[in-house]
C-alpha atoms as a PDB file:
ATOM      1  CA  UNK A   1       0.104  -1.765   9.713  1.00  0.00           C
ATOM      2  CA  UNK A   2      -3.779  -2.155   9.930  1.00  0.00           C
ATOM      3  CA  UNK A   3      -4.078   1.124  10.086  1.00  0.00           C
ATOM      4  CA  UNK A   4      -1.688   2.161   7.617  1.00  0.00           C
ATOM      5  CA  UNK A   5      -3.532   0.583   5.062  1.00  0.00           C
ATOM      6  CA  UNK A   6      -7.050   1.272   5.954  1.00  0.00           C
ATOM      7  CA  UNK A   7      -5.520   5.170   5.323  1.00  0.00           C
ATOM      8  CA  UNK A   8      -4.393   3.904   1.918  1.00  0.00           C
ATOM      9  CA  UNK A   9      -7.264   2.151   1.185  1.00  0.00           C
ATOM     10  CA  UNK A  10      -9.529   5.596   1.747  1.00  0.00           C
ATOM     11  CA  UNK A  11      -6.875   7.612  -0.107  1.00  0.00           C
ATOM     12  CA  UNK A  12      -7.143   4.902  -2.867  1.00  0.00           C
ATOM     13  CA  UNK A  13     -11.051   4.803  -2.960  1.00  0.00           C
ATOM     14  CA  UNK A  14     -11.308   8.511  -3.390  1.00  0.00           C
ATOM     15  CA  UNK A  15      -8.666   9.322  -5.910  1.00  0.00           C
ATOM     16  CA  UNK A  16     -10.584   6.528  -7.970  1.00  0.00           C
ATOM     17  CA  UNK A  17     -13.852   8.193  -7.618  1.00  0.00           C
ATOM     18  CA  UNK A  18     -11.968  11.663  -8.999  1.00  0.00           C
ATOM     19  CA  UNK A  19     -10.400   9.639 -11.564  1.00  0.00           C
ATOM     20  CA  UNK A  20     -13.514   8.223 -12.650  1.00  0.00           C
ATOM     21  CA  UNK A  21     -15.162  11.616 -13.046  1.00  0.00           C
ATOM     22  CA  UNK A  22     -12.568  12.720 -15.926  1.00  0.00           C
ATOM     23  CA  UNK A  23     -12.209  11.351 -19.651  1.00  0.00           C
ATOM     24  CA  UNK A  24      -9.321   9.015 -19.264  1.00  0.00           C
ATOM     25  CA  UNK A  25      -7.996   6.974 -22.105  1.00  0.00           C
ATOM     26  CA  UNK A  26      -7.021   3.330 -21.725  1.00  0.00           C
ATOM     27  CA  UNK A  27      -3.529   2.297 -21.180  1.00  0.00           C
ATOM     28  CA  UNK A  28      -1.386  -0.792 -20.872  1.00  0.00           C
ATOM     29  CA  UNK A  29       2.032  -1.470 -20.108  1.00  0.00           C
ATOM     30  CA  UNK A  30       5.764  -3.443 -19.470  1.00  0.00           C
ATOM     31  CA  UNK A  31       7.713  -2.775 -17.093  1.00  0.00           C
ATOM     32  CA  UNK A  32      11.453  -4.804 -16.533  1.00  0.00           C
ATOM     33  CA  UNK A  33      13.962  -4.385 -13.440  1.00  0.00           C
ATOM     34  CA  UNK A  34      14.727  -5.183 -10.101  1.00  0.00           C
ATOM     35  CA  UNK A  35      13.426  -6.826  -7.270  1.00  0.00           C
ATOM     36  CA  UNK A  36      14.842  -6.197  -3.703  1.00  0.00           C
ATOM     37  CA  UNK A  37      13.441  -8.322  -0.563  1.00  0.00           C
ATOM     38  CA  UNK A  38      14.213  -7.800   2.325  1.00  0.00           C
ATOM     39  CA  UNK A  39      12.806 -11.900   4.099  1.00  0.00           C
ATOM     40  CA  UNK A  40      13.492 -12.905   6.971  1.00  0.00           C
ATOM     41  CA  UNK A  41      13.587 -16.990   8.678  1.00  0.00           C
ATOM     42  CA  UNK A  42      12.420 -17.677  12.271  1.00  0.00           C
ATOM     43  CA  UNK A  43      14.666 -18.786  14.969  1.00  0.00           C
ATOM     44  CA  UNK A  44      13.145 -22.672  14.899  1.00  0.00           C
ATOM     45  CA  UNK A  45      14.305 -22.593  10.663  1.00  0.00           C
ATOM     46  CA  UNK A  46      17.657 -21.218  11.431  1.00  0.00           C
ATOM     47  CA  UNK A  47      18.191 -23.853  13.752  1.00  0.00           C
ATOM     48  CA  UNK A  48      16.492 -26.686  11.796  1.00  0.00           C
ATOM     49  CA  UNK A  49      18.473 -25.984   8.769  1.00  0.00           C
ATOM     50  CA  UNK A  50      21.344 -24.304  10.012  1.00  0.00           C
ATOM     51  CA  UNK A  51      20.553 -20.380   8.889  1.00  0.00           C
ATOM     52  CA  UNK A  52      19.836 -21.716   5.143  1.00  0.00           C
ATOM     53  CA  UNK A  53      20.545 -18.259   2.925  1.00  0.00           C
ATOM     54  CA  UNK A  54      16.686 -18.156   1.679  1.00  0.00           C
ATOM     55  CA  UNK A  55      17.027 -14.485   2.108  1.00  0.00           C
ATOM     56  CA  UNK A  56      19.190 -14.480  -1.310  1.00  0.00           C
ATOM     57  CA  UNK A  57      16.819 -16.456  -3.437  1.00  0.00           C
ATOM     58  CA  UNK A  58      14.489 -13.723  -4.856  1.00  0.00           C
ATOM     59  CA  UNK A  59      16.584 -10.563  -3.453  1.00  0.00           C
ATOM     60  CA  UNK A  60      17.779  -8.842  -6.493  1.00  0.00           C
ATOM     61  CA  UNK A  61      15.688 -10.527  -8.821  1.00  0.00           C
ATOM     62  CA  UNK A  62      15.182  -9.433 -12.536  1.00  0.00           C
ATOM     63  CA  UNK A  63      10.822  -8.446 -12.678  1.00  0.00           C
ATOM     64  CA  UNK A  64       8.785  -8.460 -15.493  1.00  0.00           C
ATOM     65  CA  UNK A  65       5.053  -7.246 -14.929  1.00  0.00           C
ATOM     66  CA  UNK A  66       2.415  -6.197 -16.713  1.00  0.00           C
ATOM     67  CA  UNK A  67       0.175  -3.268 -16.051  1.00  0.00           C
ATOM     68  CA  UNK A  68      -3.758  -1.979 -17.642  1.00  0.00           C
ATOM     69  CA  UNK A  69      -5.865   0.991 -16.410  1.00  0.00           C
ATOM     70  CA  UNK A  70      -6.627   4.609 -17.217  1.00  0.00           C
ATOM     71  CA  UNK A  71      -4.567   7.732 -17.981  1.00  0.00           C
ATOM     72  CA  UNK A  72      -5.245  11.475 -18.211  1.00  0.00           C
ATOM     73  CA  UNK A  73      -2.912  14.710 -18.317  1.00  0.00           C
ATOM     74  CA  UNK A  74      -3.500  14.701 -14.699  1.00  0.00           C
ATOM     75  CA  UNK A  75      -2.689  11.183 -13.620  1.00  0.00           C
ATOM     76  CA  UNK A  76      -3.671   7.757 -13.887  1.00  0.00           C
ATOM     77  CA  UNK A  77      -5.020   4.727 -12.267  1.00  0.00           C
ATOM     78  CA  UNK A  78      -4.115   1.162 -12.896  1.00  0.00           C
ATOM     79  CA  UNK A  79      -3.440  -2.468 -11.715  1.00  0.00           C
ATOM     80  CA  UNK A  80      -0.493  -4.718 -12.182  1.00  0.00           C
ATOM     81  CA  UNK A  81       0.311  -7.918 -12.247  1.00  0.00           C
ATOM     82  CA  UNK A  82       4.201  -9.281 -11.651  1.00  0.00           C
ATOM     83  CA  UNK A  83       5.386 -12.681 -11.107  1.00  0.00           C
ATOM     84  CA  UNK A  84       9.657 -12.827  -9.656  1.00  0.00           C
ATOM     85  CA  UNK A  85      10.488 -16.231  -9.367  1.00  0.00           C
ATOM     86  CA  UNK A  86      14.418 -17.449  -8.716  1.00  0.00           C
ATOM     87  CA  UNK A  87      16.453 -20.208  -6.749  1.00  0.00           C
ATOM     88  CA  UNK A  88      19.974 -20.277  -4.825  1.00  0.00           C
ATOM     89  CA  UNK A  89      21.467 -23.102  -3.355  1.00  0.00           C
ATOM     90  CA  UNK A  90      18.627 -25.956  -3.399  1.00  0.00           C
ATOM     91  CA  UNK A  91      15.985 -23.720  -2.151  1.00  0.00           C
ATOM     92  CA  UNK A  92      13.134 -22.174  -4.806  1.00  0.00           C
ATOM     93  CA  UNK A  93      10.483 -19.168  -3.693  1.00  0.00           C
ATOM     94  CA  UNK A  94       7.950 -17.892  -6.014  1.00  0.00           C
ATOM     95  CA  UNK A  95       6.553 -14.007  -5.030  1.00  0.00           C
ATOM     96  CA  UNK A  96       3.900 -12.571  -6.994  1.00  0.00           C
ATOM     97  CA  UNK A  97       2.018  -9.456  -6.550  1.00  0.00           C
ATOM     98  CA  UNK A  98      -1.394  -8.197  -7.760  1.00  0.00           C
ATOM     99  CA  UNK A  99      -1.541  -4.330  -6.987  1.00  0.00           C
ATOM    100  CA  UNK A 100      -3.501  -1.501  -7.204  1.00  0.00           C
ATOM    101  CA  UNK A 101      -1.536   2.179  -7.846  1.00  0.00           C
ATOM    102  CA  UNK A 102      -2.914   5.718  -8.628  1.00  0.00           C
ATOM    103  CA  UNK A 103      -0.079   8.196 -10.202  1.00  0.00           C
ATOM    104  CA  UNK A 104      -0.438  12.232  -9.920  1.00  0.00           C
ATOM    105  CA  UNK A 105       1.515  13.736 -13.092  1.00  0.00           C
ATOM    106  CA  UNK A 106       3.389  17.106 -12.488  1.00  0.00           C
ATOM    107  CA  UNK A 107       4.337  18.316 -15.908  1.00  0.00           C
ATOM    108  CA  UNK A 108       8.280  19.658 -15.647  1.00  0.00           C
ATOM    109  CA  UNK A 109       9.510  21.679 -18.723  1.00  0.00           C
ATOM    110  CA  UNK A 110       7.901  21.864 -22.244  1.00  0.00           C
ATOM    111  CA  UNK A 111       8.995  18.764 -23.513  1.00  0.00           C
ATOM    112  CA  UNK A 112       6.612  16.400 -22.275  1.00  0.00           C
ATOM    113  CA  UNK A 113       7.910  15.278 -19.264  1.00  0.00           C
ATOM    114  CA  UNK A 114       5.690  14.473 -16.095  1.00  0.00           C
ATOM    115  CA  UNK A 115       7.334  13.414 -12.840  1.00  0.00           C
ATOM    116  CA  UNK A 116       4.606  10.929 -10.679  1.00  0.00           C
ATOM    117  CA  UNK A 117       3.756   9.500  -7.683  1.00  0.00           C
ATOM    118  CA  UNK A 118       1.251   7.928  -5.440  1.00  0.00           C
ATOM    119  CA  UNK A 119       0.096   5.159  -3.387  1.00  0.00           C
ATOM    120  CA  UNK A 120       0.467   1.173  -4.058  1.00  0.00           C
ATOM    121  CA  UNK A 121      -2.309  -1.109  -2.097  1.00  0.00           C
ATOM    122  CA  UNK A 122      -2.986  -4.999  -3.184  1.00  0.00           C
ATOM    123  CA  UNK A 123      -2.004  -8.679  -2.143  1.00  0.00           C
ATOM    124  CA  UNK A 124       1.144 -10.278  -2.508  1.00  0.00           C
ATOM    125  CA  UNK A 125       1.510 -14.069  -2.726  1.00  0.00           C
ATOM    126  CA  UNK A 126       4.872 -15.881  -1.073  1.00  0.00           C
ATOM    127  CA  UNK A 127       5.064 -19.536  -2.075  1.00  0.00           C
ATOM    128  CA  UNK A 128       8.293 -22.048  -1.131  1.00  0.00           C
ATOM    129  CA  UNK A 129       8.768 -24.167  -3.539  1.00  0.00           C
ATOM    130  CA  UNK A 130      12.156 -25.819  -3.121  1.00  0.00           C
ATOM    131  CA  UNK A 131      12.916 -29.568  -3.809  1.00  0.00           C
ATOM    132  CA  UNK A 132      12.580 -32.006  -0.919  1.00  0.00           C
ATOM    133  CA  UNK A 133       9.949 -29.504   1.000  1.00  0.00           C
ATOM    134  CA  UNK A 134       6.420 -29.382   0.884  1.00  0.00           C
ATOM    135  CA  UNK A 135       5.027 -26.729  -0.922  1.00  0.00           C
ATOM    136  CA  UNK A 136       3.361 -24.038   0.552  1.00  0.00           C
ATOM    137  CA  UNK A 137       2.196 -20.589   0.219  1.00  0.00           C
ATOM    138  CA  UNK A 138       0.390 -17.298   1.955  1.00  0.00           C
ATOM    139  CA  UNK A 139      -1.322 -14.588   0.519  1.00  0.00           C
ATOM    140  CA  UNK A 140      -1.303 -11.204   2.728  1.00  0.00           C
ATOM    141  CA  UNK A 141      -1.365  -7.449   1.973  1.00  0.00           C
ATOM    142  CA  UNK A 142       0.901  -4.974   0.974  1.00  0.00           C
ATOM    143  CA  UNK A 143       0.638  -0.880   1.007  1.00  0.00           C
ATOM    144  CA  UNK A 144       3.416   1.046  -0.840  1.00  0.00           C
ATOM    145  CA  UNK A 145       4.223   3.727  -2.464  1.00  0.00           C
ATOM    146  CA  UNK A 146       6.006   4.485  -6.148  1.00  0.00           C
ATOM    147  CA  UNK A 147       7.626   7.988  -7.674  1.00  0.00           C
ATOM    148  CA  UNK A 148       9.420   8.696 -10.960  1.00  0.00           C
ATOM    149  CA  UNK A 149       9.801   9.699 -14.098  1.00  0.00           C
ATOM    150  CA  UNK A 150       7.528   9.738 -17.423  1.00  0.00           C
ATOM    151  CA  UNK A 151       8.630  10.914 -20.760  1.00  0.00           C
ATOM    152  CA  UNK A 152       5.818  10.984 -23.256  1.00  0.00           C
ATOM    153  CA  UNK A 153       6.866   9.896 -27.485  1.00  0.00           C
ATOM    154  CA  UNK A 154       4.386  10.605 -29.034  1.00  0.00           C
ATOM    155  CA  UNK A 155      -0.044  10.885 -28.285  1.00  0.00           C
ATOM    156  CA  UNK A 156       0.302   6.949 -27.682  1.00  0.00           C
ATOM    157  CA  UNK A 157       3.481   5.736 -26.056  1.00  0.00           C
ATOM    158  CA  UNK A 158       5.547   6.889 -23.212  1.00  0.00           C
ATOM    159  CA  UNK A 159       8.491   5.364 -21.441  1.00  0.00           C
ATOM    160  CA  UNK A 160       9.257   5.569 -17.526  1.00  0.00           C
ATOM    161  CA  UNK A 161      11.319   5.068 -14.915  1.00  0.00           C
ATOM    162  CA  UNK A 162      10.633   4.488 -12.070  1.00  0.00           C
ATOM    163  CA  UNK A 163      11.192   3.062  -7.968  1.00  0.00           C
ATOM    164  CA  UNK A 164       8.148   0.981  -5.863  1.00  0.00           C
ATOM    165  CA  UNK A 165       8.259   0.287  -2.357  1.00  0.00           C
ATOM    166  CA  UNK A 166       6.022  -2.663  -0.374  1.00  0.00           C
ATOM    167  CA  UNK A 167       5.384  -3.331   3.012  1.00  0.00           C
ATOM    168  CA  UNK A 168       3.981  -6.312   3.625  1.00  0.00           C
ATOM    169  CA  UNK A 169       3.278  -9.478   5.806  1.00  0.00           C
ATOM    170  CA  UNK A 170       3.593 -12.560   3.860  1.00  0.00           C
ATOM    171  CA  UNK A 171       4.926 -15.638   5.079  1.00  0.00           C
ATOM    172  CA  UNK A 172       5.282 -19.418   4.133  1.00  0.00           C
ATOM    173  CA  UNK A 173       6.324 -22.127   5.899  1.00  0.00           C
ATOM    174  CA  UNK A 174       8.517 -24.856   5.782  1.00  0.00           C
ATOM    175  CA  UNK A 175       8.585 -28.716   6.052  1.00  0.00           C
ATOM    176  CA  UNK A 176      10.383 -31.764   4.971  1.00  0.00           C
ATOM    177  CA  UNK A 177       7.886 -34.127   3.247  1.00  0.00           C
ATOM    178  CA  UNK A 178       6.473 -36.454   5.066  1.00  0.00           C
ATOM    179  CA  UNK A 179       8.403 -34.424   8.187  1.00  0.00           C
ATOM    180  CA  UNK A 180       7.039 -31.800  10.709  1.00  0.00           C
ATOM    181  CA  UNK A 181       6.486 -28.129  10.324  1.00  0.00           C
ATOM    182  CA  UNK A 182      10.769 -26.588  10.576  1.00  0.00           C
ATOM    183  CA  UNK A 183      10.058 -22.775  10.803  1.00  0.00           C
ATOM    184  CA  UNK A 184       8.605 -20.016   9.206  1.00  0.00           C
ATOM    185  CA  UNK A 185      10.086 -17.611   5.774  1.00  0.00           C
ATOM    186  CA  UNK A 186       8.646 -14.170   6.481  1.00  0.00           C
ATOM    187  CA  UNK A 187       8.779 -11.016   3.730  1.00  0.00           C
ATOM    188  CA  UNK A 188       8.714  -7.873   4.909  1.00  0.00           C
ATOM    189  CA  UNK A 189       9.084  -5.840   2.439  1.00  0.00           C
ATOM    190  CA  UNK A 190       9.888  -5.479  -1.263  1.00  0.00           C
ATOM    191  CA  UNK A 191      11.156  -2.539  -3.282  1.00  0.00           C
ATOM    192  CA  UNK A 192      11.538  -2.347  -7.191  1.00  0.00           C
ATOM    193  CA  UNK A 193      13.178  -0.005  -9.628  1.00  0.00           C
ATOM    194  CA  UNK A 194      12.339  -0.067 -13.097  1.00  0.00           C
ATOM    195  CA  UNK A 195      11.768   1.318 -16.687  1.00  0.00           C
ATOM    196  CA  UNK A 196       9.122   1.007 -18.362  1.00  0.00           C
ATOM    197  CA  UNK A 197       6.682   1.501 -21.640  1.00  0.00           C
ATOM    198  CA  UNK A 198       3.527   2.101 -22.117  1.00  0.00           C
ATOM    199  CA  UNK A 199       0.832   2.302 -25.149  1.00  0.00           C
ATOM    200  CA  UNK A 200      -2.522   4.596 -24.843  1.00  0.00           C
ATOM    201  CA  UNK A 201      -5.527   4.114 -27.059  1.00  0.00           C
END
């Protein structure tokens, strides 16, 4: 995994730099869909709380996020933010991710369409937040990847669609108040499909 992202990292630092080097206008965007987790409870948890089902409380999760960086006919660069909060059956997590992405446009047809793709590298935050527990959280990273599909409107907006995926290490514990430490949540990865819209200026 270390090494994994270290790769990314490099990839991400020198894709920047070429980035950088080009005029790029400014861009922001929405995107709305999906969340898919795929979490994970340690033995001692299972056993505390007899295999509680906290791997259904943010897995398939409606996502909003927001999204800012820079955009040429050649790609783009940008950072988003998303926040996918949900609870099932007494039990509340909170998973929010702050990521870094770089997109390299292939233009298919004449009617400004661009498939993309490209690495994903940034922190994701895990926090339990169910009633009766204490609350607690982690922040680790995460290194992904995301493809799809951008169809431009007009010289300002475009729309998208689109599919992430995250691997990462994050991990929050869990304990009654007042009580000792019951076992660990772990997330191992996360995947997203989406659409999206976005304005340039």
């Amino acid at each position: 995994m270390k090494l994994s992202l270290n790769r990314i990292a490099l990839a991400t630092t020198l894709a920047l730099a070429a980035a950088g080097a080009q005029a790029a206008d400014t861009f922001v965007g929405l995107t709305w869909g999906q969340t898919n987790n795929n979490i994970q409870k340690s033995d001692s948890l299972n056993a505390a709380l007899d295999t509680p089902q906290l791997d259904k409380v943010i897995h398939k999760t409606g996502t909003w996020g927001l999204r800012a960086g820079k955009m040429d006919d050649a790609g783009r660069y940008y950072m988003t933010y998303e926040n996918i909060s949900d609870s099932d059956s007494g039990y509340k997590l909170r998973q929010q991710n702050l990521l870094g992405s770089i997109d390299l446009f292939v233009p298919v047809g004449d009617y400004n369409t661009k498939l993309f793709g490209g690495p994903t590298l940034g922190l994701v935050k895990l926090e339990q937040e169910s009633r009766g527990f204490r609350r607690d959280s982690n922040i680790n990273y995460a290194a992904g990847f995301q493809a799809g599909m951008l169809q431009d409107l007009n010289k300002s907006a475009s729309i998208e669609v689109g599919y992430r995926y995250l691997r990462t290490n994050a991990s929050t514990d869990m304990a009654m108040h007042g009580g000792p430490r019951l076992g660990s949540v772990d997330l191992h990865s996360s995947s997203l499909a989406y659409v999206g819209a976005n304005y340039k200026f």
